[in-house]
Structures are given as C-alpha cells and as structure tokens.
PDB file of N, CA and C in Angstrom:
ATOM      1  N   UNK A   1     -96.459  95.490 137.239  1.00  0.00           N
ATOM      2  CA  UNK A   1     -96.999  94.842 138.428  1.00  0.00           C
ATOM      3  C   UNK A   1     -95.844  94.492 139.370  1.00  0.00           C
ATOM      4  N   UNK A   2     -96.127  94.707 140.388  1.00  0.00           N
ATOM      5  CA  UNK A   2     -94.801  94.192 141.641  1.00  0.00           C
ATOM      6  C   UNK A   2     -95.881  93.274 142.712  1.00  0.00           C
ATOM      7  N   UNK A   3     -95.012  92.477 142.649  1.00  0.00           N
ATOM      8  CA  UNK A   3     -95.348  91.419 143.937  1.00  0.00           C
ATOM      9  C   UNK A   3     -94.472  91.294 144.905  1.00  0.00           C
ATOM     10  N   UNK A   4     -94.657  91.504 146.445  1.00  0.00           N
ATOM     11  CA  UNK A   4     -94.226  91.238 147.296  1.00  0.00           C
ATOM     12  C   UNK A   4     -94.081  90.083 148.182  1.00  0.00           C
ATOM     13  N   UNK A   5     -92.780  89.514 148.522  1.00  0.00           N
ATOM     14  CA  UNK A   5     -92.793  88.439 149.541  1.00  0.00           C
ATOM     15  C   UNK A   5     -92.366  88.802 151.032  1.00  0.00           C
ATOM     16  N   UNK A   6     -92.305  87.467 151.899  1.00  0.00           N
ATOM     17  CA  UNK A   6     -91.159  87.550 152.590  1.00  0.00           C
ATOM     18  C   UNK A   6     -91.790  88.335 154.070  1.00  0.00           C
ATOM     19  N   UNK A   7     -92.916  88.792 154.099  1.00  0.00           N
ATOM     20  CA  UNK A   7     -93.162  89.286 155.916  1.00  0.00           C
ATOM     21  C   UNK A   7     -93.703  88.157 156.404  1.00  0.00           C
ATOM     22  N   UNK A   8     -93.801  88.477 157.593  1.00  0.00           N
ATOM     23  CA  UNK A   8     -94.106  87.667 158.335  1.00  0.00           C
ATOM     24  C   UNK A   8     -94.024  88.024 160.311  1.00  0.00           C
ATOM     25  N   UNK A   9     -94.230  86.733 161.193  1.00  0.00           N
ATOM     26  CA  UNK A   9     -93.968  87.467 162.670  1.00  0.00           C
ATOM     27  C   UNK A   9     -92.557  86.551 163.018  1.00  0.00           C
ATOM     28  N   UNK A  10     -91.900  87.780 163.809  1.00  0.00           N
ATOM     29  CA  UNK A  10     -90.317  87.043 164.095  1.00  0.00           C
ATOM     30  C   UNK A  10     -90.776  87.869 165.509  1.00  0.00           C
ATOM     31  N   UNK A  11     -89.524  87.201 166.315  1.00  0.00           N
ATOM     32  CA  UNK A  11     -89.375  87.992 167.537  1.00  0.00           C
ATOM     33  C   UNK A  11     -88.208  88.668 167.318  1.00  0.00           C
ATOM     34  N   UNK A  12     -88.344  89.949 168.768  1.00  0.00           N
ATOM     35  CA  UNK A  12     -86.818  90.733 168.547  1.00  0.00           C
ATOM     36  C   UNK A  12     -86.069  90.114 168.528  1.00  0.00           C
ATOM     37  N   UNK A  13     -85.204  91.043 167.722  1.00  0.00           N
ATOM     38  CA  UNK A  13     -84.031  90.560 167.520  1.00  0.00           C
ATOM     39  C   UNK A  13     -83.644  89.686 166.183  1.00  0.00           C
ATOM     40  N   UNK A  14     -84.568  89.425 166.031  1.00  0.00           N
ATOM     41  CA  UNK A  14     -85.213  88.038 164.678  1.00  0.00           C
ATOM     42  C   UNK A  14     -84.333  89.097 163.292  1.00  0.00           C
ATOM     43  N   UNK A  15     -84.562  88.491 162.305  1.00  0.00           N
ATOM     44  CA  UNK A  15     -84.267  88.724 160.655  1.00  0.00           C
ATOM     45  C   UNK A  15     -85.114  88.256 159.802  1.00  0.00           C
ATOM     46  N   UNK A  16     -85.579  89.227 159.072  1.00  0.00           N
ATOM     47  CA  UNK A  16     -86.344  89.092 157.901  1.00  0.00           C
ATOM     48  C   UNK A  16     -86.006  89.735 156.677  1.00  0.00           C
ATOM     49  N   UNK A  17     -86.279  88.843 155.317  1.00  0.00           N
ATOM     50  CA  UNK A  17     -85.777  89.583 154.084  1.00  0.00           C
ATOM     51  C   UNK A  17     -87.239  89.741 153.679  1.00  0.00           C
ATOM     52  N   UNK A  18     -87.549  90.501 152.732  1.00  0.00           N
ATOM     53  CA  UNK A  18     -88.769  91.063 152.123  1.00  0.00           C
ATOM     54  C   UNK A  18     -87.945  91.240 150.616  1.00  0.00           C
ATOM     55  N   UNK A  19     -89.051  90.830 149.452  1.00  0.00           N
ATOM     56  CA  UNK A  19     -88.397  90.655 148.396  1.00  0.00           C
ATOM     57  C   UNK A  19     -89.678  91.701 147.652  1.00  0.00           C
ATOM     58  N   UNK A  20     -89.287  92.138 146.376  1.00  0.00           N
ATOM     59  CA  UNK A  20     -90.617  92.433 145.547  1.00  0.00           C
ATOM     60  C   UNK A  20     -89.851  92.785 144.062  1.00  0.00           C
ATOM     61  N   UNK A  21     -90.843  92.064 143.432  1.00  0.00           N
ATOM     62  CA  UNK A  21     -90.349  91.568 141.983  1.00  0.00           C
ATOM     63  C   UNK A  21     -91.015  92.271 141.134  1.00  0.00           C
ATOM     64  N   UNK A  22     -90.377  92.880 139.628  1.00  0.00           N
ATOM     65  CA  UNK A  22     -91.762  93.734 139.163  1.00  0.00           C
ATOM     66  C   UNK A  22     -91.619  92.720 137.759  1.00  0.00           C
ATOM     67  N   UNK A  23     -92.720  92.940 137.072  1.00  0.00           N
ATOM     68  CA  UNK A  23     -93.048  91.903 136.031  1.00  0.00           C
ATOM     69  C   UNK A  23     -94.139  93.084 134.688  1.00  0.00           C
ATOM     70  N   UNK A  24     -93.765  92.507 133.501  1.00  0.00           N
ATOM     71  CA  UNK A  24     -94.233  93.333 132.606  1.00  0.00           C
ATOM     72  C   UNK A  24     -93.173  94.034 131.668  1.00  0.00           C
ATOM     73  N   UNK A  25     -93.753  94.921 131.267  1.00  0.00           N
ATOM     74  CA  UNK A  25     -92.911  95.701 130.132  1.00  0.00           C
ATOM     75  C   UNK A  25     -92.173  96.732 130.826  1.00  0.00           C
ATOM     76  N   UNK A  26     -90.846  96.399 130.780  1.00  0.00           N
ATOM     77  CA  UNK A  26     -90.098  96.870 131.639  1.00  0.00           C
ATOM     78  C   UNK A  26     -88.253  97.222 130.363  1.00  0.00           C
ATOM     79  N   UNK A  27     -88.261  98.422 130.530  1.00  0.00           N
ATOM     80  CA  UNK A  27     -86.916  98.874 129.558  1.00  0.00           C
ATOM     81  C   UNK A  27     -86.208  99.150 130.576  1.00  0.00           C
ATOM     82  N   UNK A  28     -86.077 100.295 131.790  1.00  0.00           N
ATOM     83  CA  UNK A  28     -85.624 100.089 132.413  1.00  0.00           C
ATOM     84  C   UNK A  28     -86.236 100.467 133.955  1.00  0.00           C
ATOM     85  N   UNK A  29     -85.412 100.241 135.529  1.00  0.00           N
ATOM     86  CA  UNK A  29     -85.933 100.725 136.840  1.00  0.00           C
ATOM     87  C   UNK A  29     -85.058 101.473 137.555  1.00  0.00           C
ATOM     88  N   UNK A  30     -85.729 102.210 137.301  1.00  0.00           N
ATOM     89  CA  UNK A  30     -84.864 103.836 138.023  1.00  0.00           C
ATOM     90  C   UNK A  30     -84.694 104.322 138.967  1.00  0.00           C
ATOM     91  N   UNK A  31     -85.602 103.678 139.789  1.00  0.00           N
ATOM     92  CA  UNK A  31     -85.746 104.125 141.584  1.00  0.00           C
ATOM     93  C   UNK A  31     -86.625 103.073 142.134  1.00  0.00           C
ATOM     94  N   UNK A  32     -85.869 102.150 142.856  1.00  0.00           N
ATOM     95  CA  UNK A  32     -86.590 101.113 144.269  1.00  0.00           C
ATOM     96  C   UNK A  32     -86.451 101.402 145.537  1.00  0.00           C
ATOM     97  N   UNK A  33     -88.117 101.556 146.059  1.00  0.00           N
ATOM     98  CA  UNK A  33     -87.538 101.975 147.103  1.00  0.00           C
ATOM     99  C   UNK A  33     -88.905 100.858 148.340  1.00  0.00           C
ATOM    100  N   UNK A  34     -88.731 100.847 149.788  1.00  0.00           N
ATOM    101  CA  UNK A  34     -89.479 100.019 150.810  1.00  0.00           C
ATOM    102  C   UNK A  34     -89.886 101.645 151.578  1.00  0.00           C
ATOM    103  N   UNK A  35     -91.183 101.517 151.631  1.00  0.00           N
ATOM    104  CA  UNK A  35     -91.841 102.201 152.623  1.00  0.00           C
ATOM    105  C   UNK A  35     -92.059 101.405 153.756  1.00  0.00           C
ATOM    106  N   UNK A  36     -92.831 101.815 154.675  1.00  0.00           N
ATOM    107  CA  UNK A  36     -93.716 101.201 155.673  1.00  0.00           C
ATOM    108  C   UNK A  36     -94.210 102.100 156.536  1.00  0.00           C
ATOM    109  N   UNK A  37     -95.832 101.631 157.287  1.00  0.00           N
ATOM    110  CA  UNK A  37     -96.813 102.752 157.814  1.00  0.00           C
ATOM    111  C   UNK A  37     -97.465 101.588 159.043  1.00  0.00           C
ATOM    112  N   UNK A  38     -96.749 102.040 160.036  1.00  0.00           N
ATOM    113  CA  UNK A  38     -97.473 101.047 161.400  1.00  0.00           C
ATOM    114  C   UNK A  38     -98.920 101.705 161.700  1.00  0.00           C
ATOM    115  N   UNK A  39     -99.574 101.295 162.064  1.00  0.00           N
ATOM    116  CA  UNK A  39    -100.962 101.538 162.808  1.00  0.00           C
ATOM    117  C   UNK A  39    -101.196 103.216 163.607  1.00  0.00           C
ATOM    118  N   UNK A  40    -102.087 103.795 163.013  1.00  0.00           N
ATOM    119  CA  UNK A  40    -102.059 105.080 163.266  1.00  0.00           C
ATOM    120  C   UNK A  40    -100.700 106.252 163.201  1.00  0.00           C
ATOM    121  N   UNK A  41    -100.317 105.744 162.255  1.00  0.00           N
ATOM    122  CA  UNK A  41     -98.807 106.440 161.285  1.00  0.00           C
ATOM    123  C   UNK A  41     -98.676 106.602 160.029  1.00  0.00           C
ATOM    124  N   UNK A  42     -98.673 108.120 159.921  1.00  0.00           N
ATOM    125  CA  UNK A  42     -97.995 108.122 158.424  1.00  0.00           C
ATOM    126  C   UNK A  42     -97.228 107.540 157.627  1.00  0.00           C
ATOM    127  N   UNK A  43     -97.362 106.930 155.998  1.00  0.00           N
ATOM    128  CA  UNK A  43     -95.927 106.409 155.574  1.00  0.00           C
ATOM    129  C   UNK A  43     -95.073 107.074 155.797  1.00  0.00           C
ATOM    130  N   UNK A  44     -93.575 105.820 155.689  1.00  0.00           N
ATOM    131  CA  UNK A  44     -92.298 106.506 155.984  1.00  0.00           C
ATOM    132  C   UNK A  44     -91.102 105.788 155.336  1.00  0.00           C
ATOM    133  N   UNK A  45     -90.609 106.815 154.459  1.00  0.00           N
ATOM    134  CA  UNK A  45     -89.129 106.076 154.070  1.00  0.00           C
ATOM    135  C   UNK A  45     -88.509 105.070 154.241  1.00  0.00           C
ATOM    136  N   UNK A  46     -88.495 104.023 154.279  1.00  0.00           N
ATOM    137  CA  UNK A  46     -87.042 102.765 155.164  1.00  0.00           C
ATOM    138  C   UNK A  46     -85.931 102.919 154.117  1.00  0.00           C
ATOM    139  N   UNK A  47     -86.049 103.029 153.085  1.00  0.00           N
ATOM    140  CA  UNK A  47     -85.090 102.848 152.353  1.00  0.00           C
ATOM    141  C   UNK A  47     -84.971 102.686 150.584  1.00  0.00           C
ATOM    142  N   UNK A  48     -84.161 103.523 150.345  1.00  0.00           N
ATOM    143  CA  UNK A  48     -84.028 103.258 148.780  1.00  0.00           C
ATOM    144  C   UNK A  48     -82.673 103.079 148.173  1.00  0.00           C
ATOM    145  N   UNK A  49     -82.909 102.365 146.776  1.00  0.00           N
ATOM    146  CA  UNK A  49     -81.537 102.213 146.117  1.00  0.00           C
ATOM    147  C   UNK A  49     -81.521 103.070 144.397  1.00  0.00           C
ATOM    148  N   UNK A  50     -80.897 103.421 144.128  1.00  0.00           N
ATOM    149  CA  UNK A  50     -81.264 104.702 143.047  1.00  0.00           C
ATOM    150  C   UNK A  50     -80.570 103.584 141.590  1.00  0.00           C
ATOM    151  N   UNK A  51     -80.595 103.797 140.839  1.00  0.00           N
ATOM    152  CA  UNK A  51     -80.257 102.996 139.337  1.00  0.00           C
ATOM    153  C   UNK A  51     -78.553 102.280 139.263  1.00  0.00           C
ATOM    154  N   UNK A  52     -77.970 103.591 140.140  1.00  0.00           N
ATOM    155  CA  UNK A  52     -76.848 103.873 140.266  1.00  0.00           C
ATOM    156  C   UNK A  52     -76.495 102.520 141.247  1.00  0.00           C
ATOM    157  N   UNK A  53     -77.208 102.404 142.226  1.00  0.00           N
ATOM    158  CA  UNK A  53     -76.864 101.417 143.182  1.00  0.00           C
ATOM    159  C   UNK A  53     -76.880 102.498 144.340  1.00  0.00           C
ATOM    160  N   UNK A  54     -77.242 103.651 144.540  1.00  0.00           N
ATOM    161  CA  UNK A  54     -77.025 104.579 145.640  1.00  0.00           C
ATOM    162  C   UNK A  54     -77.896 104.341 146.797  1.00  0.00           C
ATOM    163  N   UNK A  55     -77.625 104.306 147.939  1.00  0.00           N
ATOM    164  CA  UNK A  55     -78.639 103.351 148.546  1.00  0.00           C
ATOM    165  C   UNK A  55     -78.712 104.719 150.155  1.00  0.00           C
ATOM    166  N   UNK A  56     -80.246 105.081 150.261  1.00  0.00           N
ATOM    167  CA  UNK A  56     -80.589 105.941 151.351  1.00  0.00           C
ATOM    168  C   UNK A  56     -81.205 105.443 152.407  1.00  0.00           C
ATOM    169  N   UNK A  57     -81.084 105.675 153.595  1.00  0.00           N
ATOM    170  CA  UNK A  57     -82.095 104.790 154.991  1.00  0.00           C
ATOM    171  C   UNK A  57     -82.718 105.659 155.743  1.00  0.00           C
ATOM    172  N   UNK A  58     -83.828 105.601 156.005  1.00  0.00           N
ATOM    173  CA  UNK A  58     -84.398 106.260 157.115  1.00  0.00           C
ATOM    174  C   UNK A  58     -83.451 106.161 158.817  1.00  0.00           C
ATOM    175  N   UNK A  59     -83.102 107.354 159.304  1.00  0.00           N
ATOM    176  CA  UNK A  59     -82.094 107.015 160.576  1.00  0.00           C
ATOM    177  C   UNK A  59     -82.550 106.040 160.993  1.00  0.00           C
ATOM    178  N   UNK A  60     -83.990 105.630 161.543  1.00  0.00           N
ATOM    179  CA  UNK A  60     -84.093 104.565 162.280  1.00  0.00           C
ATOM    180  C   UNK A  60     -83.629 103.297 161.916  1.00  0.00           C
ATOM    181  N   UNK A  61     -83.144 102.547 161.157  1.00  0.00           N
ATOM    182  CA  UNK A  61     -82.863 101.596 160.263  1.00  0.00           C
ATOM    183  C   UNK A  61     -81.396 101.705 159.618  1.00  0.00           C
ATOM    184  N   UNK A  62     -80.710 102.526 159.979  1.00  0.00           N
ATOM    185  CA  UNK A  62     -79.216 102.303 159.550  1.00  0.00           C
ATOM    186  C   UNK A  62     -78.578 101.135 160.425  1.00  0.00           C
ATOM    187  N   UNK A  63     -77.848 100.811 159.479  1.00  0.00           N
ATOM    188  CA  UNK A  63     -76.901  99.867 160.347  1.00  0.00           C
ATOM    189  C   UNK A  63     -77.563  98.147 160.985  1.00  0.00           C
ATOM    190  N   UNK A  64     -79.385  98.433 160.355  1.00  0.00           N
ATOM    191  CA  UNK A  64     -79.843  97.249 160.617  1.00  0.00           C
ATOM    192  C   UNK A  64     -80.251  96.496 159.545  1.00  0.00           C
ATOM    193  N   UNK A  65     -80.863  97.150 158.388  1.00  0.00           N
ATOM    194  CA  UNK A  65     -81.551  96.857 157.462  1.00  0.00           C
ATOM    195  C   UNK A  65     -80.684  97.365 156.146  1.00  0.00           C
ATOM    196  N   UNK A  66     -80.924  96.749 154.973  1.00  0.00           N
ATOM    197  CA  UNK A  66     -80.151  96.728 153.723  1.00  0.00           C
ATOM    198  C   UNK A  66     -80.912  96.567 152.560  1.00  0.00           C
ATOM    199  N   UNK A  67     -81.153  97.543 151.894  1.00  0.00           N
ATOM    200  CA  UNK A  67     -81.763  97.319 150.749  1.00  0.00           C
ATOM    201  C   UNK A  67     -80.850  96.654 149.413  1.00  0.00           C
ATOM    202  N   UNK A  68     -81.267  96.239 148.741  1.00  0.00           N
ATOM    203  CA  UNK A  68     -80.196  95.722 147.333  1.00  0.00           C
ATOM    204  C   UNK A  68     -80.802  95.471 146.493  1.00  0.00           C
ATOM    205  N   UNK A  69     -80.596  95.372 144.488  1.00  0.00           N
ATOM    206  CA  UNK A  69     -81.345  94.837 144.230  1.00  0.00           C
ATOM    207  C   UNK A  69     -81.179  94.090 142.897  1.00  0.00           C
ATOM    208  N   UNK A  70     -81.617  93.377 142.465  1.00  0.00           N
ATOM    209  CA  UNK A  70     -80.576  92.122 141.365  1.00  0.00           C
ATOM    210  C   UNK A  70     -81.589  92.748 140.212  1.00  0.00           C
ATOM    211  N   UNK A  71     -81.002  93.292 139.158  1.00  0.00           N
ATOM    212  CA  UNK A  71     -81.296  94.018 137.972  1.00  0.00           C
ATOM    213  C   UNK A  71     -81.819  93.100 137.004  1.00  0.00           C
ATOM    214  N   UNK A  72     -81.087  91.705 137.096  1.00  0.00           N
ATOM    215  CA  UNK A  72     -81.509  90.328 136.293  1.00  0.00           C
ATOM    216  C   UNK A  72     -82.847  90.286 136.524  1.00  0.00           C
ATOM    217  N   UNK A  73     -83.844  90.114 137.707  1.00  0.00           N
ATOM    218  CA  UNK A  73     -84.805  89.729 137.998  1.00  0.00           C
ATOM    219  C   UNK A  73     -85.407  90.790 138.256  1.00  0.00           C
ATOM    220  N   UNK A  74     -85.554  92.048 138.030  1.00  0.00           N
ATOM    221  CA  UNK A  74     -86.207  93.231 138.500  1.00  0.00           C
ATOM    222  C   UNK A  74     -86.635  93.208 139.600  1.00  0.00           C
ATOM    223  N   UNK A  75     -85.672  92.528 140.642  1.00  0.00           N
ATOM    224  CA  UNK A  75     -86.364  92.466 142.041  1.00  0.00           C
ATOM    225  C   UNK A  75     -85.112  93.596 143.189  1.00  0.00           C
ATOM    226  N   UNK A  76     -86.089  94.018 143.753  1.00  0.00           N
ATOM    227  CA  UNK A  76     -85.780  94.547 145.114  1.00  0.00           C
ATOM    228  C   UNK A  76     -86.130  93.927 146.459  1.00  0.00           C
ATOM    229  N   UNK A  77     -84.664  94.094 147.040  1.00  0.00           N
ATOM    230  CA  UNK A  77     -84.771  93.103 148.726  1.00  0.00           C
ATOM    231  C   UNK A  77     -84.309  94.048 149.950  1.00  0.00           C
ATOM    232  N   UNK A  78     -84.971  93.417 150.708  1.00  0.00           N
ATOM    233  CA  UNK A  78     -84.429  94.368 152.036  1.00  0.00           C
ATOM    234  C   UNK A  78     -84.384  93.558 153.317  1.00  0.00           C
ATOM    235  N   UNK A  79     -83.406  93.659 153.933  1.00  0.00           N
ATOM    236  CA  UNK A  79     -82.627  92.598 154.983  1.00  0.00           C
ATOM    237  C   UNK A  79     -82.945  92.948 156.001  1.00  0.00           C
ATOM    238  N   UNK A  80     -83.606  92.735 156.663  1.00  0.00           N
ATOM    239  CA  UNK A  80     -84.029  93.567 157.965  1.00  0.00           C
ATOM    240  C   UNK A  80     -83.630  92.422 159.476  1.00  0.00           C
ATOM    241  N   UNK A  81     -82.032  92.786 159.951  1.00  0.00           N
ATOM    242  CA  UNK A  81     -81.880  92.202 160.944  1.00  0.00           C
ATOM    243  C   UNK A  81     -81.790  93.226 162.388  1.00  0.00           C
ATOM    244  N   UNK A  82     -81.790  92.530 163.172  1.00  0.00           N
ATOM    245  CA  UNK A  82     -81.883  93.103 164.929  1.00  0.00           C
ATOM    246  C   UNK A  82     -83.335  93.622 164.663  1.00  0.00           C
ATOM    247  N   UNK A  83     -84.297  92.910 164.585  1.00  0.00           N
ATOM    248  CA  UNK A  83     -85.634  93.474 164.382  1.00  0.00           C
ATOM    249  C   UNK A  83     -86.351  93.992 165.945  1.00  0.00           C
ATOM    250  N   UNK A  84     -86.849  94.883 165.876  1.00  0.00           N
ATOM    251  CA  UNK A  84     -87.045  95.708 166.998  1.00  0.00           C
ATOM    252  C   UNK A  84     -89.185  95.684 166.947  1.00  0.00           C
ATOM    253  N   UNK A  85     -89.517  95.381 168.142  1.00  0.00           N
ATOM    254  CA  UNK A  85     -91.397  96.037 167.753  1.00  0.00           C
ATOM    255  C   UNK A  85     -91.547  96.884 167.038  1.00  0.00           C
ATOM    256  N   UNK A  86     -90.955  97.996 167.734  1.00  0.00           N
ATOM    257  CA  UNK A  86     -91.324  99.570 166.621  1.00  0.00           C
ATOM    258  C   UNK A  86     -91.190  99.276 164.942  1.00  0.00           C
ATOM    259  N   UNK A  87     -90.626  98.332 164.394  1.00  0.00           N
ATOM    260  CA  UNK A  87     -90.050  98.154 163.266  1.00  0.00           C
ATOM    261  C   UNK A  87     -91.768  97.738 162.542  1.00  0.00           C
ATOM    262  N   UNK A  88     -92.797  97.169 163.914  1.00  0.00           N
ATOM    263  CA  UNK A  88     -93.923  96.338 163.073  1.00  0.00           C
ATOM    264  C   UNK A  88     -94.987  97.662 162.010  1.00  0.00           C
ATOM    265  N   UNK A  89     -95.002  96.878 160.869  1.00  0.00           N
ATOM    266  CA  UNK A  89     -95.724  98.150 159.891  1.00  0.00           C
ATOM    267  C   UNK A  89     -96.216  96.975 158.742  1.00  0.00           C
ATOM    268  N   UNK A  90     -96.663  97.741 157.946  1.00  0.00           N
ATOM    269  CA  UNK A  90     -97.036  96.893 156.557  1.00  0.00           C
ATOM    270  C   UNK A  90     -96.072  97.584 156.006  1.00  0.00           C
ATOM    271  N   UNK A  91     -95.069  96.792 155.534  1.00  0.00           N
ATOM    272  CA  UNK A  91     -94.027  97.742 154.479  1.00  0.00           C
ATOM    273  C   UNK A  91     -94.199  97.214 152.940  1.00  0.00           C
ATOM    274  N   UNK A  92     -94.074  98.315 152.135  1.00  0.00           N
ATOM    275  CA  UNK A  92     -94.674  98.357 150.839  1.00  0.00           C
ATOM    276  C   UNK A  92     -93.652  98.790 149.723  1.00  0.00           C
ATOM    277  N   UNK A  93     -93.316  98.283 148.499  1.00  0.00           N
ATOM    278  CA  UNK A  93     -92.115  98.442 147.468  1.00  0.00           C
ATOM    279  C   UNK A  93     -92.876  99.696 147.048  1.00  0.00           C
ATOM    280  N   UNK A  94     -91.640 100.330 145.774  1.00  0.00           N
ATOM    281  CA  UNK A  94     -92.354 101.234 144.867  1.00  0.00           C
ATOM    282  C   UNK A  94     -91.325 101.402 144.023  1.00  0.00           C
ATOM    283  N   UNK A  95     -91.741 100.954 143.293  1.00  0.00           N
ATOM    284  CA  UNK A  95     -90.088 101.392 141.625  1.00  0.00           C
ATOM    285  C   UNK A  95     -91.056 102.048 140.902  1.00  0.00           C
ATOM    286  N   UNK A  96     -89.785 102.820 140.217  1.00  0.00           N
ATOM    287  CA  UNK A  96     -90.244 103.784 138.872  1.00  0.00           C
ATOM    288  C   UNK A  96     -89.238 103.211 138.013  1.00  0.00           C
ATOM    289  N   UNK A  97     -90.640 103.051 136.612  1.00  0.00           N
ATOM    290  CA  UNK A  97     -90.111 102.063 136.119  1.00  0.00           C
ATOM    291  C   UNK A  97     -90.769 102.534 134.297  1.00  0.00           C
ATOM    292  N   UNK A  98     -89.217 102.677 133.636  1.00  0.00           N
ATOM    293  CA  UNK A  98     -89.624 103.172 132.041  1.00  0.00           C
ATOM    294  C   UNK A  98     -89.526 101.946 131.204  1.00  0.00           C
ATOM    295  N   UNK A  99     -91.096 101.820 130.686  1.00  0.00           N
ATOM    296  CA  UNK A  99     -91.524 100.792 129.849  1.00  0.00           C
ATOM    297  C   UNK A  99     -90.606 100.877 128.427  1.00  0.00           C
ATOM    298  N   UNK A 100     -90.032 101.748 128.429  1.00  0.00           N
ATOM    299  CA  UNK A 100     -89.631 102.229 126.772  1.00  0.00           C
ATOM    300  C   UNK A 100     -88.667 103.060 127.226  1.00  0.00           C
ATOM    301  N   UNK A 101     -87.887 103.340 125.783  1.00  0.00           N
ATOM    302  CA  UNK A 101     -86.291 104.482 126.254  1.00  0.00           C
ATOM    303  C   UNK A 101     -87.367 106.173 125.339  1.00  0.00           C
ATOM    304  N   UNK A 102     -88.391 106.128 126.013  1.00  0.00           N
ATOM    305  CA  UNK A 102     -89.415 107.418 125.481  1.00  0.00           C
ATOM    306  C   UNK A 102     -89.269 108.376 126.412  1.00  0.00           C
ATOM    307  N   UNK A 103     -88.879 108.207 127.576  1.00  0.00           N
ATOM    308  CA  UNK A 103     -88.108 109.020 128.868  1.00  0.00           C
ATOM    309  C   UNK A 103     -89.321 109.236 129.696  1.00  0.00           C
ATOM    310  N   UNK A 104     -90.699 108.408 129.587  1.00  0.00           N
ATOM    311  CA  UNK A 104     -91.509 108.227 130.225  1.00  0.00           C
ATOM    312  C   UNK A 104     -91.371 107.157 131.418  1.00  0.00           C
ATOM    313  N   UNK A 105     -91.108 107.421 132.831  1.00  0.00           N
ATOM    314  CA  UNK A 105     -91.092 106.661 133.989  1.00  0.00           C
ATOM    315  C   UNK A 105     -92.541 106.644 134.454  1.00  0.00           C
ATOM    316  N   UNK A 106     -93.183 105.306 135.030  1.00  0.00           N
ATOM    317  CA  UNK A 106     -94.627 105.509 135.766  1.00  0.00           C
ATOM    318  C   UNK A 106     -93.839 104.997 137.136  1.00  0.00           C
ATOM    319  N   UNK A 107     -94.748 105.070 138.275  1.00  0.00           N
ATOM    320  CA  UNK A 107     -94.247 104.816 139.560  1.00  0.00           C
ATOM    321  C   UNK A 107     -95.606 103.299 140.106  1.00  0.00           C
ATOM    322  N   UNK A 108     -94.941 102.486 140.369  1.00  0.00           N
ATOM    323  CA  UNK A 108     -95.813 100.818 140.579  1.00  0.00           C
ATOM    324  C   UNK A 108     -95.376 101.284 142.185  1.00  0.00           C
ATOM    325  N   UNK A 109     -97.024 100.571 142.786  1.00  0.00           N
ATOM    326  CA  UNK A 109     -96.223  99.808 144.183  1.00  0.00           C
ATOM    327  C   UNK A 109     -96.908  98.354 144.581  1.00  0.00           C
ATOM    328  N   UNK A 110     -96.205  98.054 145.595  1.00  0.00           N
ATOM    329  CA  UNK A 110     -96.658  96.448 145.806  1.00  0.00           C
ATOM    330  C   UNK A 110     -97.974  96.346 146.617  1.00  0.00           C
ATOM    331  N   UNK A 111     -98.354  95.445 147.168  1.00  0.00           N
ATOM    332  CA  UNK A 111     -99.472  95.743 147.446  1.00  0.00           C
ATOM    333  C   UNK A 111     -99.388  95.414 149.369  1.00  0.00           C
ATOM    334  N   UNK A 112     -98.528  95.565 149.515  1.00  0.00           N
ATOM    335  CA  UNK A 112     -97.704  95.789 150.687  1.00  0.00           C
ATOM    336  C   UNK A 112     -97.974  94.408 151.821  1.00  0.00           C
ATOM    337  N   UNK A 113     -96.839  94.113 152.686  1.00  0.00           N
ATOM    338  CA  UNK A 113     -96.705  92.822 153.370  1.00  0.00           C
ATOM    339  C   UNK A 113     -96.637  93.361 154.207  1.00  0.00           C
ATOM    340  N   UNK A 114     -97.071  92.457 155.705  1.00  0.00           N
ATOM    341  CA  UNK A 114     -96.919  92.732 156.965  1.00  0.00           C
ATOM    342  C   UNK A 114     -95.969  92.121 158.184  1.00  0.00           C
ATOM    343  N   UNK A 115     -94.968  92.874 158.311  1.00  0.00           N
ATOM    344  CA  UNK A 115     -94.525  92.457 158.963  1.00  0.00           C
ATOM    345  C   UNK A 115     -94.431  92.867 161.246  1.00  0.00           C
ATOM    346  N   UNK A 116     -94.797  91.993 161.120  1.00  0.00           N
ATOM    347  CA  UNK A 116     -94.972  91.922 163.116  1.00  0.00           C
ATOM    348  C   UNK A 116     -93.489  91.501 163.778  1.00  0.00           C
ATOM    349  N   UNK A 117     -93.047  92.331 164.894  1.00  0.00           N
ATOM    350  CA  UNK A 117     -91.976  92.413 165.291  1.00  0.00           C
ATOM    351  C   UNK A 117     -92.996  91.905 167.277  1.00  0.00           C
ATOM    352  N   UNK A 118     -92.523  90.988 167.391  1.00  0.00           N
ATOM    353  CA  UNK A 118     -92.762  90.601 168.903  1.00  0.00           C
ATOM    354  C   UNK A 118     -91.828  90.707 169.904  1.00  0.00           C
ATOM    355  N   UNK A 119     -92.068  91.127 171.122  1.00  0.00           N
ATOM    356  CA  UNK A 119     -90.928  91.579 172.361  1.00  0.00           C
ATOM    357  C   UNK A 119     -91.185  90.583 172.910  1.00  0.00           C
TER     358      UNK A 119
END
C-alpha cells in the first residue's frame, strides 16, 4: 500500500514537497517513481530514482524539482520548487516493490494528490 501526502494550492513560484510512503511486506524497492496527468492529458514521467539512487526527470522539471528517497521509511519525496501553472496535475507515486528475495517485483501506486499551481 502507498500513501500519499503533501499537495496542495501554492502560487507561482511557490514550493511544494509531496511525500509517499509504502507500508506492508516489503524485502526490498526497486524503482520509485512521481507521475502526473493535468486535465485532458496523458500521464507523464516527472521523475524517478532507481535502487541505485539514479535519479531521471522529465525535461520539463529539471533543475526545479528533486526526487529522493529515505530507504529507512520506504518513502519517496519530491521537491517541487519555482512552481509554474503548467506544473498543476494530480501527481501520483509508483514503486516496484519485492515482498521476498523470490525475484518477484509487483508495481503499487498511490492513489494520487492534487496539486494546483496559481498565476
């Protein structure tokens, strides 16, 4: 199970962190990653961090936003400063995540937060 925190409405320019925690039988998490899908838009990438710590961004979002994620708490965060309108979407977690060292990964997602970006 993953639970998401942390959206909300900021104005441009504003900062927001978005958190999502996964809970359960958990051996290990292999891939965290933040989608998000604004209003009449396909999902879209924002960003992932790989086991390794390898961390990918959708171009739009370099240099603004930061994914990271604390292994203690099986949580994934994402820093989202110089917040822009276009940025407004419901953005949504998704880890793959092996209950057991059986080399079986399932893929969880959160149940996604909304965040509103105001000009």
């Amino acid at each position: 199970q993953l639970v998401e925190s942390g959206g909300g409405l900021v104005q441009a320019g504003g900062s927001l962190k978005l958190s999502c925690a996964a809970s359960g039988s958990i051996f290990s998490i292999n891939y965290m990653a933040w989608y998000r899908q604004a209003p009449g838009q396909q999902r879209e990438l924002v960003a992932a961090i790989q086991s390794d710590s390898t961390t990918n961004y959708a171009d739009s979002v370099k240099g603004r936003f930061t994914i990271s994620r604390d292994s203690a708490k099986n949580t994934v965060y994402l820093q989202m400063n110089s917040l822009k309108p276009e940025d407004t979407a419901v953005y949504s977690c998704k880890q793959i995540i092996a209950s057991s060292n059986n080399g079986i990964n399932y893929q969880y997602w959160g149940q996604g937060t909304l965040v509103t970006v105001s000009s």
